[in-house]
C-alpha atoms as a PDB file:
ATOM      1  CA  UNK A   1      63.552  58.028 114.615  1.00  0.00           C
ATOM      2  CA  UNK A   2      62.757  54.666 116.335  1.00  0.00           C
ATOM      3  CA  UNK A   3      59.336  52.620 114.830  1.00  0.00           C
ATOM      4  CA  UNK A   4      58.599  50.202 117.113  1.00  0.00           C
ATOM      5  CA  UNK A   5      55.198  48.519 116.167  1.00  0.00           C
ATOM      6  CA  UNK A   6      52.620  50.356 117.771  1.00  0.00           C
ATOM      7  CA  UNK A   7      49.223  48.823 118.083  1.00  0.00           C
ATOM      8  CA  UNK A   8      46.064  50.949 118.984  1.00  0.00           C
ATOM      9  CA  UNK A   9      43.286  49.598 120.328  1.00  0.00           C
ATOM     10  CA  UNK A  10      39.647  50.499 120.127  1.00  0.00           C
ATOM     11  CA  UNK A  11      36.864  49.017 122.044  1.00  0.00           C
ATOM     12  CA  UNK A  12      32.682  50.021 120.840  1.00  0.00           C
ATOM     13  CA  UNK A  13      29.740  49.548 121.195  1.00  0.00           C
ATOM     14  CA  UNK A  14      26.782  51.110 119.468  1.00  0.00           C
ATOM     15  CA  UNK A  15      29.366  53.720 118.895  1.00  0.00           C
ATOM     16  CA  UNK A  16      28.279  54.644 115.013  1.00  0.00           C
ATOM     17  CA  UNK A  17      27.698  58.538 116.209  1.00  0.00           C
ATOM     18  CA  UNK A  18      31.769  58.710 117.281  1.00  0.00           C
ATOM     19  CA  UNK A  19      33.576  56.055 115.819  1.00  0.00           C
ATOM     20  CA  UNK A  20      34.696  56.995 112.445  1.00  0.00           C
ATOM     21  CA  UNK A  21      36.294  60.365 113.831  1.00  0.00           C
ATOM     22  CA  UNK A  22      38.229  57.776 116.238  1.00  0.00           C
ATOM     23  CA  UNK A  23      39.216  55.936 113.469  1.00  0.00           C
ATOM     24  CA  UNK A  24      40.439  58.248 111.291  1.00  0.00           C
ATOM     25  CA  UNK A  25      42.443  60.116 114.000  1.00  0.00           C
ATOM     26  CA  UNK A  26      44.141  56.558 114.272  1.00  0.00           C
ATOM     27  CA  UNK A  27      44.577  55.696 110.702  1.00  0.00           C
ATOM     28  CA  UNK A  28      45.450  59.151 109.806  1.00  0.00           C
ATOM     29  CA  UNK A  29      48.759  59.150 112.338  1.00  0.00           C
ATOM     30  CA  UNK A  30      51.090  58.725 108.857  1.00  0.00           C
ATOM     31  CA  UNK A  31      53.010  56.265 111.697  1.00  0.00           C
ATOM     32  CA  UNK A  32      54.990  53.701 109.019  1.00  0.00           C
ATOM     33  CA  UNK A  33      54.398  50.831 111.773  1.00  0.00           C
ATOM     34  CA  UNK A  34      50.510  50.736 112.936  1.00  0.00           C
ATOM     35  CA  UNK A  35      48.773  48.038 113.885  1.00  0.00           C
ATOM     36  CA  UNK A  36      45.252  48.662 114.506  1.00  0.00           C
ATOM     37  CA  UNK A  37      42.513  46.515 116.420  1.00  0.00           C
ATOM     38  CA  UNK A  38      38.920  47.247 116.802  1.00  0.00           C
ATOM     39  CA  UNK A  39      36.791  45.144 119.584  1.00  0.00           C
ATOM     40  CA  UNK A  40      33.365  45.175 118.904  1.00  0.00           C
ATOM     41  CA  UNK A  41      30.368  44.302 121.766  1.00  0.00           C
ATOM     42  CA  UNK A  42      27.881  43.206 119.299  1.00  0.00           C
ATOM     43  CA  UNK A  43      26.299  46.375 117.714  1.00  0.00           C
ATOM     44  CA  UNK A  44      23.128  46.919 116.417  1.00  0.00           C
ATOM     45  CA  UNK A  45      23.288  50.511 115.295  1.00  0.00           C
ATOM     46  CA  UNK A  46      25.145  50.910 112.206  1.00  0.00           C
ATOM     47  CA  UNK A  47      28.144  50.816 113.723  1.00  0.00           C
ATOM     48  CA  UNK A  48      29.524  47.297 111.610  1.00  0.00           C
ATOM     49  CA  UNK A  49      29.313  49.551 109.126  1.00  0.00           C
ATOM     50  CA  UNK A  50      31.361  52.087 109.268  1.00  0.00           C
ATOM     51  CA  UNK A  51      34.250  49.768 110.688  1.00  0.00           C
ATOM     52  CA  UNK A  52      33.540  47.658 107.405  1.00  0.00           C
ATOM     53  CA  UNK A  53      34.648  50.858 104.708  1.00  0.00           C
ATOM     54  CA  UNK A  54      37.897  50.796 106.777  1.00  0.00           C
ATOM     55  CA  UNK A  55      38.574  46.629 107.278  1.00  0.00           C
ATOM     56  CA  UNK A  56      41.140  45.900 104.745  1.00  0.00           C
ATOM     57  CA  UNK A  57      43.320  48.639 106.853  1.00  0.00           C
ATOM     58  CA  UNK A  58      42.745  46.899 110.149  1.00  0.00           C
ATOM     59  CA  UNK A  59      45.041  44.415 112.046  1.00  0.00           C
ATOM     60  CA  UNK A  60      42.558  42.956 113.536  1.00  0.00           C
ATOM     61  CA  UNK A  61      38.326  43.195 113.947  1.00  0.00           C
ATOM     62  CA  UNK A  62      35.739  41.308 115.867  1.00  0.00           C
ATOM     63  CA  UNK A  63      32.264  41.606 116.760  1.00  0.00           C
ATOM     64  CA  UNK A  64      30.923  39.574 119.703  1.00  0.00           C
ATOM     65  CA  UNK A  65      29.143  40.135 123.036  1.00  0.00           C
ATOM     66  CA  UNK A  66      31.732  40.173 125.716  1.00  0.00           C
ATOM     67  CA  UNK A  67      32.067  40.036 129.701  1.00  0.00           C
ATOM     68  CA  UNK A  68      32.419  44.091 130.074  1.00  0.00           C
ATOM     69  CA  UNK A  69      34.798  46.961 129.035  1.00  0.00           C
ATOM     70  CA  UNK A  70      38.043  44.712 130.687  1.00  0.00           C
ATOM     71  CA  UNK A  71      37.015  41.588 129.059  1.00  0.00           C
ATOM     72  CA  UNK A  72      36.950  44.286 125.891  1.00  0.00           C
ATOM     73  CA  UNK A  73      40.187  45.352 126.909  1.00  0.00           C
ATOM     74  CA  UNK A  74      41.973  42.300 127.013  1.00  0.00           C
ATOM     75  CA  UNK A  75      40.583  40.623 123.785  1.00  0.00           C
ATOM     76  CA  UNK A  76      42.789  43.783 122.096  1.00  0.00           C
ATOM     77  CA  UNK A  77      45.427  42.932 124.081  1.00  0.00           C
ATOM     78  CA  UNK A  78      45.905  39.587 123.505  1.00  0.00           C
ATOM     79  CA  UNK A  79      45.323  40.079 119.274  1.00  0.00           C
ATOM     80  CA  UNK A  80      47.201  43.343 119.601  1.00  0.00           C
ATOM     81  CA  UNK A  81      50.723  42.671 117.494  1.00  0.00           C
ATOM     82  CA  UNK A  82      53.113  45.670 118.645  1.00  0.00           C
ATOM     83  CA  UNK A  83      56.058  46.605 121.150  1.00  0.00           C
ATOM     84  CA  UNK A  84      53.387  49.057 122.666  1.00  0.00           C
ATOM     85  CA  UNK A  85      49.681  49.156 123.249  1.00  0.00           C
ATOM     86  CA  UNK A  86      47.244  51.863 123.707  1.00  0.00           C
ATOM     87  CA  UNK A  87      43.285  51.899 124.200  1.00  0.00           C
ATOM     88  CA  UNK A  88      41.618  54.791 122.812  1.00  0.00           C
ATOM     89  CA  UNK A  89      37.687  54.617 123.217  1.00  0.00           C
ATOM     90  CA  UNK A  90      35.256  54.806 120.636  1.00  0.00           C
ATOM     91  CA  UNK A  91      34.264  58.325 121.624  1.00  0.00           C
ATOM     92  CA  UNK A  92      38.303  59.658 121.717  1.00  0.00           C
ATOM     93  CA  UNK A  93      40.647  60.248 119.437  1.00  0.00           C
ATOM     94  CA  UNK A  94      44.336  60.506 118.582  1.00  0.00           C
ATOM     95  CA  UNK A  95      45.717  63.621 118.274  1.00  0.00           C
ATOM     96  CA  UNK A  96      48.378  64.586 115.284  1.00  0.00           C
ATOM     97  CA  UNK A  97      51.950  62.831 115.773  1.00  0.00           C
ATOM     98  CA  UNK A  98      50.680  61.530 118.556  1.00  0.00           C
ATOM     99  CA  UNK A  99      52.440  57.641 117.608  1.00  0.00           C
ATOM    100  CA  UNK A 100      55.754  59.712 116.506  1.00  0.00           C
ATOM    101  CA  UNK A 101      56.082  61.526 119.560  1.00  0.00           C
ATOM    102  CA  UNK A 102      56.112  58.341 121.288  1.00  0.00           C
ATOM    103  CA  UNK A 103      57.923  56.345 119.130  1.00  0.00           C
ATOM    104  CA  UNK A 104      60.670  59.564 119.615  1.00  0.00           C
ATOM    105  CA  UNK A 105      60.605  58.061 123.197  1.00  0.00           C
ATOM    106  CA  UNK A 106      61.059  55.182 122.705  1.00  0.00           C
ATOM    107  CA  UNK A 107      63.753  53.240 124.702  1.00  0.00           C
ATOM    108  CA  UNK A 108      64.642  49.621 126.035  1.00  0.00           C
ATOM    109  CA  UNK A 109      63.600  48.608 129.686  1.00  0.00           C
ATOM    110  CA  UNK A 110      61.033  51.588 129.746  1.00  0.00           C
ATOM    111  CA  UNK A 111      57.459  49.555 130.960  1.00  0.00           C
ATOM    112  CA  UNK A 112      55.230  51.779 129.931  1.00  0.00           C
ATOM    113  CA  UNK A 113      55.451  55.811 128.516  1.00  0.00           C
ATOM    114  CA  UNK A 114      52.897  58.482 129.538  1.00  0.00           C
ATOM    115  CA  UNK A 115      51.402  61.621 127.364  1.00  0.00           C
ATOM    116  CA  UNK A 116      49.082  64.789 128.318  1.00  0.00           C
ATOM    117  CA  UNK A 117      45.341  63.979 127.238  1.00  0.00           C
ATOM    118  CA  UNK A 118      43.292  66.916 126.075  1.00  0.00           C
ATOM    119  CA  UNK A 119      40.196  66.603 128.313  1.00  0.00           C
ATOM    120  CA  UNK A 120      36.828  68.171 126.223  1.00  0.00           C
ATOM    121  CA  UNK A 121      33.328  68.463 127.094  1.00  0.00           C
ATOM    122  CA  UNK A 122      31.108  68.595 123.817  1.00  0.00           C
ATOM    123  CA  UNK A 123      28.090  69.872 125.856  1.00  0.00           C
ATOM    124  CA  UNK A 124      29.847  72.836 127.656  1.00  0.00           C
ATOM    125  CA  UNK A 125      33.188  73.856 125.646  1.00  0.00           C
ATOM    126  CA  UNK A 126      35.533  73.694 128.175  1.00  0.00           C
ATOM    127  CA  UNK A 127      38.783  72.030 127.221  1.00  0.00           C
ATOM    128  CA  UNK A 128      41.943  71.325 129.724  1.00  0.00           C
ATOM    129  CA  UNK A 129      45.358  69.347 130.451  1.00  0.00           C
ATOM    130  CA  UNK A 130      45.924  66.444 132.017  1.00  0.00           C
ATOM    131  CA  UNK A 131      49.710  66.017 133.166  1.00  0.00           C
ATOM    132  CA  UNK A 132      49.450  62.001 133.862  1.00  0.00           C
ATOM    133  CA  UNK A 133      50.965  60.592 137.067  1.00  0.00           C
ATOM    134  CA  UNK A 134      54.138  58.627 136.966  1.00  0.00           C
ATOM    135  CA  UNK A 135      53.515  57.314 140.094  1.00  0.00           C
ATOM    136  CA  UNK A 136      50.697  55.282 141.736  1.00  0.00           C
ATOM    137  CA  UNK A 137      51.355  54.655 145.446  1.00  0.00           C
ATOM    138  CA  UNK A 138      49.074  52.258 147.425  1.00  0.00           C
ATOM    139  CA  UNK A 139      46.583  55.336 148.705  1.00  0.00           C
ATOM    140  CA  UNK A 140      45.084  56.060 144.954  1.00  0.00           C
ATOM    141  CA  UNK A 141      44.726  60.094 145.913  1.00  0.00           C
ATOM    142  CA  UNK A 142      45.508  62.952 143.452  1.00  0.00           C
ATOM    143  CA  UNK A 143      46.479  60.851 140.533  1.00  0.00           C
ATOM    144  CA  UNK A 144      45.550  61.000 136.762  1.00  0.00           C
ATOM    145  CA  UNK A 145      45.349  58.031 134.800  1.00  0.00           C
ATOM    146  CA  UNK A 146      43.519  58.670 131.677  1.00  0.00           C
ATOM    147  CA  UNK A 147      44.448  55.323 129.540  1.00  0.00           C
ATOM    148  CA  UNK A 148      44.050  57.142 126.545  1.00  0.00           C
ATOM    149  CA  UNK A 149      47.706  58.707 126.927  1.00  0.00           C
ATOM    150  CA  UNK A 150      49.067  55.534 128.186  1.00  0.00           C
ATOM    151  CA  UNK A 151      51.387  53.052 125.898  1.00  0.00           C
ATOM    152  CA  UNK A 152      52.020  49.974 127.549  1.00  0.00           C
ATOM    153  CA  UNK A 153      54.829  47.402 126.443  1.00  0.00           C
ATOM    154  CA  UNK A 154      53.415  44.031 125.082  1.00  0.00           C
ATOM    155  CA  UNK A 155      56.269  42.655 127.577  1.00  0.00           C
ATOM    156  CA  UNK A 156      54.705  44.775 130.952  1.00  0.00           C
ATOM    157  CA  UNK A 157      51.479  43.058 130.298  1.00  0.00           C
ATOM    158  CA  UNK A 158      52.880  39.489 130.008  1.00  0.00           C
ATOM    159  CA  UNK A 159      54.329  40.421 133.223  1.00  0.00           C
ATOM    160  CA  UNK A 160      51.986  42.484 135.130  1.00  0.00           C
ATOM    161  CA  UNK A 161      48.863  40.689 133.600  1.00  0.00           C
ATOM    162  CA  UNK A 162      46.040  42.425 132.185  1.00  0.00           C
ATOM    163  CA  UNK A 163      42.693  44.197 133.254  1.00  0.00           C
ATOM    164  CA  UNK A 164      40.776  42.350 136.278  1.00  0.00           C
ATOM    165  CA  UNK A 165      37.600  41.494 135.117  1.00  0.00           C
ATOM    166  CA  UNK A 166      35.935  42.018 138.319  1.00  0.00           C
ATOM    167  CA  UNK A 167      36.046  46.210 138.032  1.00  0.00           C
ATOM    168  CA  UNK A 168      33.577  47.570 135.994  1.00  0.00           C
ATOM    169  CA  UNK A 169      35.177  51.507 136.481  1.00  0.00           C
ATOM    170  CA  UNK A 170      38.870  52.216 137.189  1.00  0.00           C
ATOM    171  CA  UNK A 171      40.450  48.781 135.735  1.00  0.00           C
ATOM    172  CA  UNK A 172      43.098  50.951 133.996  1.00  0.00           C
ATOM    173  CA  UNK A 173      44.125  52.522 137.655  1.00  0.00           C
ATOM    174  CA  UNK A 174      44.225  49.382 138.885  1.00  0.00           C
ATOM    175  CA  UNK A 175      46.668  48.022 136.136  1.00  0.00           C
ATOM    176  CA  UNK A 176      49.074  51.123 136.896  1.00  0.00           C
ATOM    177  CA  UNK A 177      48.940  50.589 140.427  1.00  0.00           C
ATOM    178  CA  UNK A 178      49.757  47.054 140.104  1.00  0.00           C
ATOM    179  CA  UNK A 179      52.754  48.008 137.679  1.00  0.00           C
ATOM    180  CA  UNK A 180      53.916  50.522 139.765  1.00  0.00           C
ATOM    181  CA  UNK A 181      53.800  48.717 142.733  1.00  0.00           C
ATOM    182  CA  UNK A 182      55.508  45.841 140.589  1.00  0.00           C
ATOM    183  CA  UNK A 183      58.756  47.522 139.835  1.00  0.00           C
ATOM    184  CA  UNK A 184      57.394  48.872 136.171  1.00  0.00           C
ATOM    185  CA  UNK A 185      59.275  51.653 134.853  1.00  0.00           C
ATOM    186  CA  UNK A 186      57.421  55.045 133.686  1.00  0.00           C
ATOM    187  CA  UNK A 187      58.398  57.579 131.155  1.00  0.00           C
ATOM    188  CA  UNK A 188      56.454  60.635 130.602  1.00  0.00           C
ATOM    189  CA  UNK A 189      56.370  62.123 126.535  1.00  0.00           C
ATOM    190  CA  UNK A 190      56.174  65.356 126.951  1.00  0.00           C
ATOM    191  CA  UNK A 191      53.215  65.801 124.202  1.00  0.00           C
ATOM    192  CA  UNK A 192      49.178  66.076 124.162  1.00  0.00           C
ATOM    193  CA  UNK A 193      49.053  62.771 122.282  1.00  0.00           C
ATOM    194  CA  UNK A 194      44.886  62.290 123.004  1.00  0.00           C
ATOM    195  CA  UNK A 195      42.174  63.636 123.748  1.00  0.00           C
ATOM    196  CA  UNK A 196      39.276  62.576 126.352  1.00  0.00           C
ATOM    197  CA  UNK A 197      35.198  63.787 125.761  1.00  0.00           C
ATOM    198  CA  UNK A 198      34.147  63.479 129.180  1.00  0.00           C
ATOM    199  CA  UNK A 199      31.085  61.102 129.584  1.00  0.00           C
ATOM    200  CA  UNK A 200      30.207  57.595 130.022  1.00  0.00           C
ATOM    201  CA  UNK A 201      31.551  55.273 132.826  1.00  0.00           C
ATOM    202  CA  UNK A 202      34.298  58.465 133.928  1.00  0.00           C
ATOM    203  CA  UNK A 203      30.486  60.118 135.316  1.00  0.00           C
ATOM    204  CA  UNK A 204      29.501  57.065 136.983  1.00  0.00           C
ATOM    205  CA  UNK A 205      28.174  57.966 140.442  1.00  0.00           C
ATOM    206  CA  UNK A 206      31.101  57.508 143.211  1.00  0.00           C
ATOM    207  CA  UNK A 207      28.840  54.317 144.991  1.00  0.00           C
ATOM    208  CA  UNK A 208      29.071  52.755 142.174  1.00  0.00           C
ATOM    209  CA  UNK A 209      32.637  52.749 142.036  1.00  0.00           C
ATOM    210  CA  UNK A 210      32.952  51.470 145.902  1.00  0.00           C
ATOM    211  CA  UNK A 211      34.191  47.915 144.808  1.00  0.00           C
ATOM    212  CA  UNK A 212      36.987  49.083 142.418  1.00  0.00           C
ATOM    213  CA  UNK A 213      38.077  52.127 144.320  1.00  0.00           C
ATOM    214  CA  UNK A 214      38.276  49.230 147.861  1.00  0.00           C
ATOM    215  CA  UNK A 215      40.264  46.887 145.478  1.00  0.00           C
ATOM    216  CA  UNK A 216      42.618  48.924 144.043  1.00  0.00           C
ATOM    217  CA  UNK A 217      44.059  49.016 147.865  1.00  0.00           C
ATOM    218  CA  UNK A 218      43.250  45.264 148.412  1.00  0.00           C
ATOM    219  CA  UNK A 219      44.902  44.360 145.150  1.00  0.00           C
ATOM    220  CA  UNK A 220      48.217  46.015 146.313  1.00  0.00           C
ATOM    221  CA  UNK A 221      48.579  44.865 149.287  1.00  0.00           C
ATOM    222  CA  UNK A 222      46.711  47.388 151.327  1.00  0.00           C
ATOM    223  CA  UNK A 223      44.341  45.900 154.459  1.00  0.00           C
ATOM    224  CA  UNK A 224      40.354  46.181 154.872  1.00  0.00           C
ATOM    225  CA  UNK A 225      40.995  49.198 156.617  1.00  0.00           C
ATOM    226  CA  UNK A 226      42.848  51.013 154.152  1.00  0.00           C
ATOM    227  CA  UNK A 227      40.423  49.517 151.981  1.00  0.00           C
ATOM    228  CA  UNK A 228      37.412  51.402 153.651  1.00  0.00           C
ATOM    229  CA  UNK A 229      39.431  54.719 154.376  1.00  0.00           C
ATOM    230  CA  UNK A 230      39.948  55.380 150.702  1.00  0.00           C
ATOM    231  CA  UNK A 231      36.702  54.613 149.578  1.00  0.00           C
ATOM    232  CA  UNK A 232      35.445  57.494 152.798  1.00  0.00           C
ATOM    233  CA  UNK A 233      37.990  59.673 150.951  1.00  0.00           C
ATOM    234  CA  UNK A 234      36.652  59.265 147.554  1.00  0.00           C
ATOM    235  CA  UNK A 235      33.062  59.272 148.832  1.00  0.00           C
ATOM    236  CA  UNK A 236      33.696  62.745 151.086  1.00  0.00           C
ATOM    237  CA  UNK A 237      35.522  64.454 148.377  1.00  0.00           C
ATOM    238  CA  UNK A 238      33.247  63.655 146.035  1.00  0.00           C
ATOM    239  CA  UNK A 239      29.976  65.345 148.130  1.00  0.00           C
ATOM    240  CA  UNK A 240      32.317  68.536 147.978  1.00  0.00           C
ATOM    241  CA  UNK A 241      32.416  68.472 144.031  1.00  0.00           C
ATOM    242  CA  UNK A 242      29.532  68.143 143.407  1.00  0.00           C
ATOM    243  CA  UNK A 243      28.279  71.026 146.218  1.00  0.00           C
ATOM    244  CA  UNK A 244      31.007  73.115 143.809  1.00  0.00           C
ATOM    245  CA  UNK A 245      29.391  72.034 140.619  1.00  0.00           C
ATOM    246  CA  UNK A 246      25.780  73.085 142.494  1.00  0.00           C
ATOM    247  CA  UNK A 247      27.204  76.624 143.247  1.00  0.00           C
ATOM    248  CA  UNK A 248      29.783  77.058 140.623  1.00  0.00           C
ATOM    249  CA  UNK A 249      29.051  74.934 137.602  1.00  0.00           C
ATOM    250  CA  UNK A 250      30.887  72.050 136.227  1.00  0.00           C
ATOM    251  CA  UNK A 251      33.612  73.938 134.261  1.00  0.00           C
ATOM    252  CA  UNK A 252      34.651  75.995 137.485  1.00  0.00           C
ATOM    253  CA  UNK A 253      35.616  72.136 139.313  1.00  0.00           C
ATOM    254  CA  UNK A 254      37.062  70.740 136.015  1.00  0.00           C
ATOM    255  CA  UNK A 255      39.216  74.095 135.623  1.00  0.00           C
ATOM    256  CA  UNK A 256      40.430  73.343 139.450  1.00  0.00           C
ATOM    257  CA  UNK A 257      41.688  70.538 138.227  1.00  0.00           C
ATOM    258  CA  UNK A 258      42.695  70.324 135.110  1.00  0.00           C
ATOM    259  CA  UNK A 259      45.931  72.285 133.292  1.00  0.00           C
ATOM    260  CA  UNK A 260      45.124  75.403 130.653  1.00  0.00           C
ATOM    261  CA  UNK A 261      45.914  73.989 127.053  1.00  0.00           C
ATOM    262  CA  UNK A 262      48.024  76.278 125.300  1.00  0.00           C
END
């Protein structure tokens, strides 16, 4: 089986009610070539530590207030040591052999390799699929992004550059887009290698998302008038979820979208 260095990411703050779960679904992979970075915002909550009972086994650790979730981002990036990077939140986890299933992938002049993410919501039960994308065309419609299942090559970063400070919401679909539209190449692992408890910014209200959802567009090439359409889209579709999640509930839209686990 190929090892290539993996590193894994996580990014907290005043996370001390999920984090160890995260980290032991990371440290617990039994993957001979981890490299594991935590990110820290500056807790206050306990959360320093529980990161502290597992330092010695860390790659890297800091703790320091920090420009947002891409500044957050990057910072891993750039102390990050492996062949491939993923992010996985404070309030996610790995799932079993996730790292060997993608290591099992592995291959030269692949950008950046794709897995299913197990999509869970604590407060109602309902647990689905999500098949990622392996395209991101310039119209951001219909696509699944979830970072979570996403390895990306130390290389593709270098030359794709890393998470634009300036979004506050979908800076990982803006860093596939950009790839995409750069020429990266995708490879899907056909494995649930994560898994996604729906919350926090993913819940953010759809005007608050109008600058990153224009952008995306802008930042590809796209014109102020593509720019606007999408956001019309986004905005119009999203009235009709939530008139569904009004009549229906919540787990009738996510089942609509998401796949059945098996």
């Amino acid at each position: 089986m190929n090892t290539p260095l993996i590193s894994v990411v996580t990014i907290c703050y005043n996370s001390a009610d999920t984090i160890e779960e995260t980290i032991q679904s990371v440290l617990g992979q039994g993957y001979p070539a981890l490299d594991y970075v935590i990110i820290d915002g500056g807790s206050t909550d306990g959360t320093l530590d529980i990161v502290g009972r597992y330092r010695n086994r860390l790659g890297y650790f800091c703790s320091e207030p920090d420009k947002g979730i891409s500044d957050a981002f990057n910072k891993g990036i750039l102390y990050a040591k492996g062949q491939l990077i993923v992010i996985i939140n404070s309030d996610d986890v790995l799932l079993p052999g996730a790292l060997e299933a993608v290591a099992a992938s592995y291959e030269p002049g692949v950008d950046i390799y794709r897995g299913n993410v197990i999509i869970r919501n604590k407060d109602t039960g309902f647990t689905g699929r999500d098949i990622p994308s392996m395209k991101f065309p310039l119209m951001p419609f219909f696509v699944n992004v979830d970072h979570q299942g996403t390895f990306v090559t130390a290389d593709a970063y270098r030359r794709f550059g890393l998470y634009d400070l300036n979004f506050r919401y979908m800076m990982d679909h803006d860093f596939l887009a950009r790839a995409y539209q750069g020429g990266a190449r995708f490879k899907y692992v056909p494995a649930d290698v994560a898994e996604f408890r729906l919350g926090g910014v993913s819940v953010a209200p759809i005007k608050a998302k109008k600058y990153d959802i224009e952008h995306i567009v802008l930042n590809n090439g796209g014109n102020k008038c593509l720019a606007k359409f999408c956001y019309l889209y986004f905005f119009a579709f999203d009235c009709v979820k939530r008139v569904i999640i009004r009549i229906f509930g919540i787990d009738t839209l996510k089942r609509m979208h998401y796949a059945k686990p098996k």
